[in-house]
PDB file of N, CA and C in Angstrom:
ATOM      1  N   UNK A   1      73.377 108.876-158.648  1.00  0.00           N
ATOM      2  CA  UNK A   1      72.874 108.433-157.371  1.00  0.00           C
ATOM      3  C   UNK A   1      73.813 107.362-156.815  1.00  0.00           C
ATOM      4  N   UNK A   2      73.819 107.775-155.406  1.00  0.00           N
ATOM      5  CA  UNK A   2      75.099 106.506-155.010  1.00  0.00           C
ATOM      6  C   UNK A   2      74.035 105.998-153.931  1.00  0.00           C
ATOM      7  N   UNK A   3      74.927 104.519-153.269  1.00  0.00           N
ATOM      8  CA  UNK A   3      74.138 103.502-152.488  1.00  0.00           C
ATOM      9  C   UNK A   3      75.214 103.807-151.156  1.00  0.00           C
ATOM     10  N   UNK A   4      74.044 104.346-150.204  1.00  0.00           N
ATOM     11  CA  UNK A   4      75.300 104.296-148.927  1.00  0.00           C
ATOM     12  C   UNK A   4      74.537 102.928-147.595  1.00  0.00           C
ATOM     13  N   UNK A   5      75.834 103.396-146.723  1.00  0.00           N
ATOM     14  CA  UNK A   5      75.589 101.770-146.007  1.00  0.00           C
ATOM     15  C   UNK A   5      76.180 102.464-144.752  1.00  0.00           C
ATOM     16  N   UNK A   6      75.473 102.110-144.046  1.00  0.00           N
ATOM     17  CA  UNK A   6      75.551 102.402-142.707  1.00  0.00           C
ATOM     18  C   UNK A   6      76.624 101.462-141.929  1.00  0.00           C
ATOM     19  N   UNK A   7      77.998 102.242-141.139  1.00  0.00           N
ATOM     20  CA  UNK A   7      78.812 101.105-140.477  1.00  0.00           C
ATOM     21  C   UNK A   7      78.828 100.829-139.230  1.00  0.00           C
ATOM     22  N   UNK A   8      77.729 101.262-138.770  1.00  0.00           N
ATOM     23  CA  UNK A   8      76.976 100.745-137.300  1.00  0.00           C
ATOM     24  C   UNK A   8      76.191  99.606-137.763  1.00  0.00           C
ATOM     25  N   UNK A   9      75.062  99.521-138.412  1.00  0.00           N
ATOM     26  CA  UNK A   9      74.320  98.882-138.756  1.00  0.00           C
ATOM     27  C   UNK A   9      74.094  97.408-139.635  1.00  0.00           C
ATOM     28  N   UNK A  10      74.562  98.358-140.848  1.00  0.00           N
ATOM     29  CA  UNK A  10      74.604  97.808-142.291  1.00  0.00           C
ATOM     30  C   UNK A  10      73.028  98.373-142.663  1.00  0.00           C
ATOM     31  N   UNK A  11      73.012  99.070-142.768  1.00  0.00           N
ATOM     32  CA  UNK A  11      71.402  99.923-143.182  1.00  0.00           C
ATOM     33  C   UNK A  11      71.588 100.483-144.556  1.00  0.00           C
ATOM     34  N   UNK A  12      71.094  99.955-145.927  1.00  0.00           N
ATOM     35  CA  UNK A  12      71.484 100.693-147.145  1.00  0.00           C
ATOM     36  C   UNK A  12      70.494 101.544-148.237  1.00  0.00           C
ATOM     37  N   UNK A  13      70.915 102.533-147.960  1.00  0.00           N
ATOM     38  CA  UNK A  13      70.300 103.340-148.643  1.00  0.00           C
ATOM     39  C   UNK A  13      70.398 104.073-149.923  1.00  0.00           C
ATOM     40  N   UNK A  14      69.902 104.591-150.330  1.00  0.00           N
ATOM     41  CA  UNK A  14      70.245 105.429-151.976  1.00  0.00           C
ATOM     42  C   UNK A  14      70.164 106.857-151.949  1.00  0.00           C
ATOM     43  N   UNK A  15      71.106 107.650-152.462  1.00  0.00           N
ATOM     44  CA  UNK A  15      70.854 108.857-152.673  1.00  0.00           C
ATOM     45  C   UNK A  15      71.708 109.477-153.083  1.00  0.00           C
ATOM     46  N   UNK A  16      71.714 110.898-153.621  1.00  0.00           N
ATOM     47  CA  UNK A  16      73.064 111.623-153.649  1.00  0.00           C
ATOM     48  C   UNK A  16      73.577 111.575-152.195  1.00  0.00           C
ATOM     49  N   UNK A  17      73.108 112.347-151.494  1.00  0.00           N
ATOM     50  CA  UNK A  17      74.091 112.152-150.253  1.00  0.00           C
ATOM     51  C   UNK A  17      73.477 111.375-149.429  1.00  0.00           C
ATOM     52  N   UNK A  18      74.469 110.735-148.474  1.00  0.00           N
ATOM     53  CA  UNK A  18      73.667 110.057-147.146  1.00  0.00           C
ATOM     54  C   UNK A  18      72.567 110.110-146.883  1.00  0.00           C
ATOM     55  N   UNK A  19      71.711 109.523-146.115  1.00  0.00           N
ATOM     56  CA  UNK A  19      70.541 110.073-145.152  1.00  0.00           C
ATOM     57  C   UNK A  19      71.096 111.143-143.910  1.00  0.00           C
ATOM     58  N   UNK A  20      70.328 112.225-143.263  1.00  0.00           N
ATOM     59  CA  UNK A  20      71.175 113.151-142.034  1.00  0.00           C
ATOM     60  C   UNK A  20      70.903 111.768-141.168  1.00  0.00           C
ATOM     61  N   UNK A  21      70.130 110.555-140.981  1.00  0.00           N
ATOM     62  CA  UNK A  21      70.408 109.988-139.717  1.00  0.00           C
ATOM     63  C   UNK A  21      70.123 108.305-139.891  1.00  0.00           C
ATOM     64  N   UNK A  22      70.820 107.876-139.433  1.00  0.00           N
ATOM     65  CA  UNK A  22      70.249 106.181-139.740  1.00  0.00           C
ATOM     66  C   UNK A  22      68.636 106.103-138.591  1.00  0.00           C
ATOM     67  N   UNK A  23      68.132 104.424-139.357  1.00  0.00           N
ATOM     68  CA  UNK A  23      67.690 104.313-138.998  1.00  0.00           C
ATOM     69  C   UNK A  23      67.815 103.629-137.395  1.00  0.00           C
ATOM     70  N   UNK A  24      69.118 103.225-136.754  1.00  0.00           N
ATOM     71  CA  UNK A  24      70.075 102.628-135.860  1.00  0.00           C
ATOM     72  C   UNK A  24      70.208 104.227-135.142  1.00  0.00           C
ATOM     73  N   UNK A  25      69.653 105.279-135.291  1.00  0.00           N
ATOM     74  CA  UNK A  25      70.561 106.711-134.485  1.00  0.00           C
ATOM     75  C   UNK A  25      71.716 106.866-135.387  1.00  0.00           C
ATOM     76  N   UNK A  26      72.126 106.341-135.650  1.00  0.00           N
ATOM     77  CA  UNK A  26      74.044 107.130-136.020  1.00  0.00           C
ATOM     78  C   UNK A  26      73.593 108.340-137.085  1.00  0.00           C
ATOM     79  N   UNK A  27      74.548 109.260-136.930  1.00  0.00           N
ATOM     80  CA  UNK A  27      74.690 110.462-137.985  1.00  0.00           C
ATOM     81  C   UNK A  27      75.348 110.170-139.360  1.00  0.00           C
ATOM     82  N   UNK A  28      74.404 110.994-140.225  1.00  0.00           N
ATOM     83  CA  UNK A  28      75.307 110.839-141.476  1.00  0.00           C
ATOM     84  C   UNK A  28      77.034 110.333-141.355  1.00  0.00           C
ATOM     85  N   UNK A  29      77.714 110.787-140.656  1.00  0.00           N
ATOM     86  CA  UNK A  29      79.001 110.740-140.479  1.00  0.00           C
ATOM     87  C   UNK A  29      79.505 108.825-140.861  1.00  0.00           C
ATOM     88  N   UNK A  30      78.137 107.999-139.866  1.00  0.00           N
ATOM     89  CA  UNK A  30      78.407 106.892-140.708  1.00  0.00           C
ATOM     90  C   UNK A  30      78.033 105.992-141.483  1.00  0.00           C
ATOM     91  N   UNK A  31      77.695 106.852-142.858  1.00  0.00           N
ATOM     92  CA  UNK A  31      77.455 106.430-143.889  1.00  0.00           C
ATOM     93  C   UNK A  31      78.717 106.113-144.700  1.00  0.00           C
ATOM     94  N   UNK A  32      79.015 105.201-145.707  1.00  0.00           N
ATOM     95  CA  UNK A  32      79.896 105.430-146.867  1.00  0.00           C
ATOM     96  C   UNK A  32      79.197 104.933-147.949  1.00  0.00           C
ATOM     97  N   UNK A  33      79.732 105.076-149.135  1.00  0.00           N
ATOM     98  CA  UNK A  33      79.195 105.054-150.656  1.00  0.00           C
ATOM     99  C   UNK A  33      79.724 103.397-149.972  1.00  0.00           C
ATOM    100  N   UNK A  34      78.570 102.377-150.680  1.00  0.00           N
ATOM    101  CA  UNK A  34      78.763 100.986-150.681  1.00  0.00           C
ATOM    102  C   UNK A  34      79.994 100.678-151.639  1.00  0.00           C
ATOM    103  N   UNK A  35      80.145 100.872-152.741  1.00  0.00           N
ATOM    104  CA  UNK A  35      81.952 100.965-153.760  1.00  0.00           C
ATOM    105  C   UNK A  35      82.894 101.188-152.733  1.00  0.00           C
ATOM    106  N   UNK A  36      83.275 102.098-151.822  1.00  0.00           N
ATOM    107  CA  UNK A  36      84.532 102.324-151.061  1.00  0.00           C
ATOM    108  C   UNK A  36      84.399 101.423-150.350  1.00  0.00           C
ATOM    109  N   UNK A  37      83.420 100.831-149.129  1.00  0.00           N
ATOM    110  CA  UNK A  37      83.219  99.607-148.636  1.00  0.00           C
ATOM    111  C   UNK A  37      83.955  98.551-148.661  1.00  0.00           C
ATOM    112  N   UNK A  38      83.369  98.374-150.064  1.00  0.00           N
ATOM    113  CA  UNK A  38      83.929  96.893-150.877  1.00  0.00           C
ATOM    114  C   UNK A  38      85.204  97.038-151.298  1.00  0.00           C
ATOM    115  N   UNK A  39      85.604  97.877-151.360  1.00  0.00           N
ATOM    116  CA  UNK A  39      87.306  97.890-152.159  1.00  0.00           C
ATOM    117  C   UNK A  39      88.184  97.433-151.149  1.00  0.00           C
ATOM    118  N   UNK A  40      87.410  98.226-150.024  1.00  0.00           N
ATOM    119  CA  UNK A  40      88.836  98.054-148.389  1.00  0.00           C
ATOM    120  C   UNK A  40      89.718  96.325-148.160  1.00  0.00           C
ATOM    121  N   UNK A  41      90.644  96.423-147.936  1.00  0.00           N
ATOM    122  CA  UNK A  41      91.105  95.133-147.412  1.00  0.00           C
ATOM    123  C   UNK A  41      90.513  94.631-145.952  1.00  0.00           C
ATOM    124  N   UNK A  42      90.654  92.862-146.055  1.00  0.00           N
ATOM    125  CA  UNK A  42      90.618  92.754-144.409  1.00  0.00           C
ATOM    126  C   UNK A  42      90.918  93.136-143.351  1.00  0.00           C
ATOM    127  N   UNK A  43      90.258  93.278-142.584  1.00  0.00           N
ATOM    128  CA  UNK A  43      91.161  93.703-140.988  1.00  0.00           C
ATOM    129  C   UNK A  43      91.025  95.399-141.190  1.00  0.00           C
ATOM    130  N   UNK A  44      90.799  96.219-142.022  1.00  0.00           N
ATOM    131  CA  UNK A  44      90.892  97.684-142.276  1.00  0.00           C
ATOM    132  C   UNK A  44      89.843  98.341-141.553  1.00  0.00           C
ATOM    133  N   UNK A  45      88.862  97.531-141.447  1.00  0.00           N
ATOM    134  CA  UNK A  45      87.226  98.393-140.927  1.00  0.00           C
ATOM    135  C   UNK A  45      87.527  98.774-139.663  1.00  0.00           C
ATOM    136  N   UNK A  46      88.352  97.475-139.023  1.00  0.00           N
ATOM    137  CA  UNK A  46      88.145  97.725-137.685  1.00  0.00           C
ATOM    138  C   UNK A  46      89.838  98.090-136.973  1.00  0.00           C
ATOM    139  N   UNK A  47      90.425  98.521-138.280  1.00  0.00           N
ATOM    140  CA  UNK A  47      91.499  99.344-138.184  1.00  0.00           C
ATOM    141  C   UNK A  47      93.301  98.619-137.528  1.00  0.00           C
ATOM    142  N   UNK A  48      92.707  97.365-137.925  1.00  0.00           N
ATOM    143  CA  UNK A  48      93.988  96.151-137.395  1.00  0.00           C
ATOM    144  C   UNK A  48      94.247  96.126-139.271  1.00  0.00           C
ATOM    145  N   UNK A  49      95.183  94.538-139.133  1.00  0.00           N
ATOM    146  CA  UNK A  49      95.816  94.270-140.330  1.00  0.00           C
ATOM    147  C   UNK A  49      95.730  92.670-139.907  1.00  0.00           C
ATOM    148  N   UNK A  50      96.043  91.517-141.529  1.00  0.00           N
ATOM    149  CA  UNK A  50      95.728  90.322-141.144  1.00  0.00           C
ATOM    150  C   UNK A  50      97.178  90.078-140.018  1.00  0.00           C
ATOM    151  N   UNK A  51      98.309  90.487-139.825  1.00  0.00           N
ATOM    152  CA  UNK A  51      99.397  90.604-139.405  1.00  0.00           C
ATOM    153  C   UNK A  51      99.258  90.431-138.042  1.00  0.00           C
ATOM    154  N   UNK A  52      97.629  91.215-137.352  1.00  0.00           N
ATOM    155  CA  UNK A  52      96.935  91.041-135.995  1.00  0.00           C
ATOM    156  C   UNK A  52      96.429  90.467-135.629  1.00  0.00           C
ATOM    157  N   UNK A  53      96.198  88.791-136.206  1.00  0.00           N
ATOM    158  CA  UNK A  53      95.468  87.910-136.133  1.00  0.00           C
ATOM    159  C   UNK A  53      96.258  87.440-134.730  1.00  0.00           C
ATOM    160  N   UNK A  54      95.508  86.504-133.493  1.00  0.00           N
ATOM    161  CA  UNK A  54      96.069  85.869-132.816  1.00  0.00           C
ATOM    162  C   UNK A  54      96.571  85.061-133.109  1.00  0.00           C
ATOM    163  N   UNK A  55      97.852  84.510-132.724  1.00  0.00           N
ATOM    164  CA  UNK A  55      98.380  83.105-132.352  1.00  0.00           C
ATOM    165  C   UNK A  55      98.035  82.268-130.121  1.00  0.00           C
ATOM    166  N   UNK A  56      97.435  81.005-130.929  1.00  0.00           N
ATOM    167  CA  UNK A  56      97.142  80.785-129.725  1.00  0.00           C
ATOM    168  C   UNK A  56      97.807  79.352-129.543  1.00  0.00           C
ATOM    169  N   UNK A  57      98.658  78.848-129.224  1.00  0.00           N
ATOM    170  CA  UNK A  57      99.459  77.759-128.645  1.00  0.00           C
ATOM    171  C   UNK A  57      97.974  76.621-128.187  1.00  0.00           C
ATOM    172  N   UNK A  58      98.239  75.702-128.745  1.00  0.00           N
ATOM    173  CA  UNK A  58      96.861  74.455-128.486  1.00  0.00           C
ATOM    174  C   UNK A  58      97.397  73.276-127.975  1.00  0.00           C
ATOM    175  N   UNK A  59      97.527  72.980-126.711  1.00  0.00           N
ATOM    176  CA  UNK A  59      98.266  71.487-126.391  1.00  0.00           C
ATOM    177  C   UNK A  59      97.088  70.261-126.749  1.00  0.00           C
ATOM    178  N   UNK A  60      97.737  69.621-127.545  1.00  0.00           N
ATOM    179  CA  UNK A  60      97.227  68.319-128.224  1.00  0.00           C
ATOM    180  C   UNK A  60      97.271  67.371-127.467  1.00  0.00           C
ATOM    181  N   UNK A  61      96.375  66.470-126.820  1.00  0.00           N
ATOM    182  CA  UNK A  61      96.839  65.277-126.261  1.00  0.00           C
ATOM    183  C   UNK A  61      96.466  64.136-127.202  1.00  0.00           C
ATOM    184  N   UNK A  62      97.440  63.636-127.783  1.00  0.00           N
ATOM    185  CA  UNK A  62      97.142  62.471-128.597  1.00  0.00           C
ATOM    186  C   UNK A  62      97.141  60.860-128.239  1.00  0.00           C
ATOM    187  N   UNK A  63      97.594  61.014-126.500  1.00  0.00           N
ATOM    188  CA  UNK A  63      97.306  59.757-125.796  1.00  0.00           C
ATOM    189  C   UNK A  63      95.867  59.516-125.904  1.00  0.00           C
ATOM    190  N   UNK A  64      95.353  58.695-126.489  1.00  0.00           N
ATOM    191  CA  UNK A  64      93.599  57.655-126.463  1.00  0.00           C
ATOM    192  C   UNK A  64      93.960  56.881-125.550  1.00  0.00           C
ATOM    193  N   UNK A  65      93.207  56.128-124.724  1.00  0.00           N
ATOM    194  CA  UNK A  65      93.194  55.139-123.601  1.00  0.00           C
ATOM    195  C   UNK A  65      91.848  54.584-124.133  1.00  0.00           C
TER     196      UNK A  65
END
């Protein structure tokens, strides 16, 4: 028996296979076994890399009055 997890949601369930439907609407399609989940690196779910992180330039004013 595997534990699947919904990646609309986070809805987790048990079974041999998926549920056919979350409780959120989505189709089996997005379920995964909770193990593959957890293995993925950062930034992978949502299909970037940490490499895509912004850089944002911050002007400091360190004049106090």
């Amino acid at each position: 028996m595997s534990r699947w997890v919904c990646t609309k949601c986070g809805h987790e369930a048990e079974g041999v296979n998926p549920p056919k439907k979350c409780t959120c609407g989505a189709s089996k399609d997005s379920f995964e076994i909770m193990e593959e989940r957890a293995q993925r690196e950062p930034g992978e779910e949502m299909g970037g890399s940490e490499d895509d992180e912004w850089e944002e330039d911050i002007e400091v004013d360190d004049d106090f009055d």
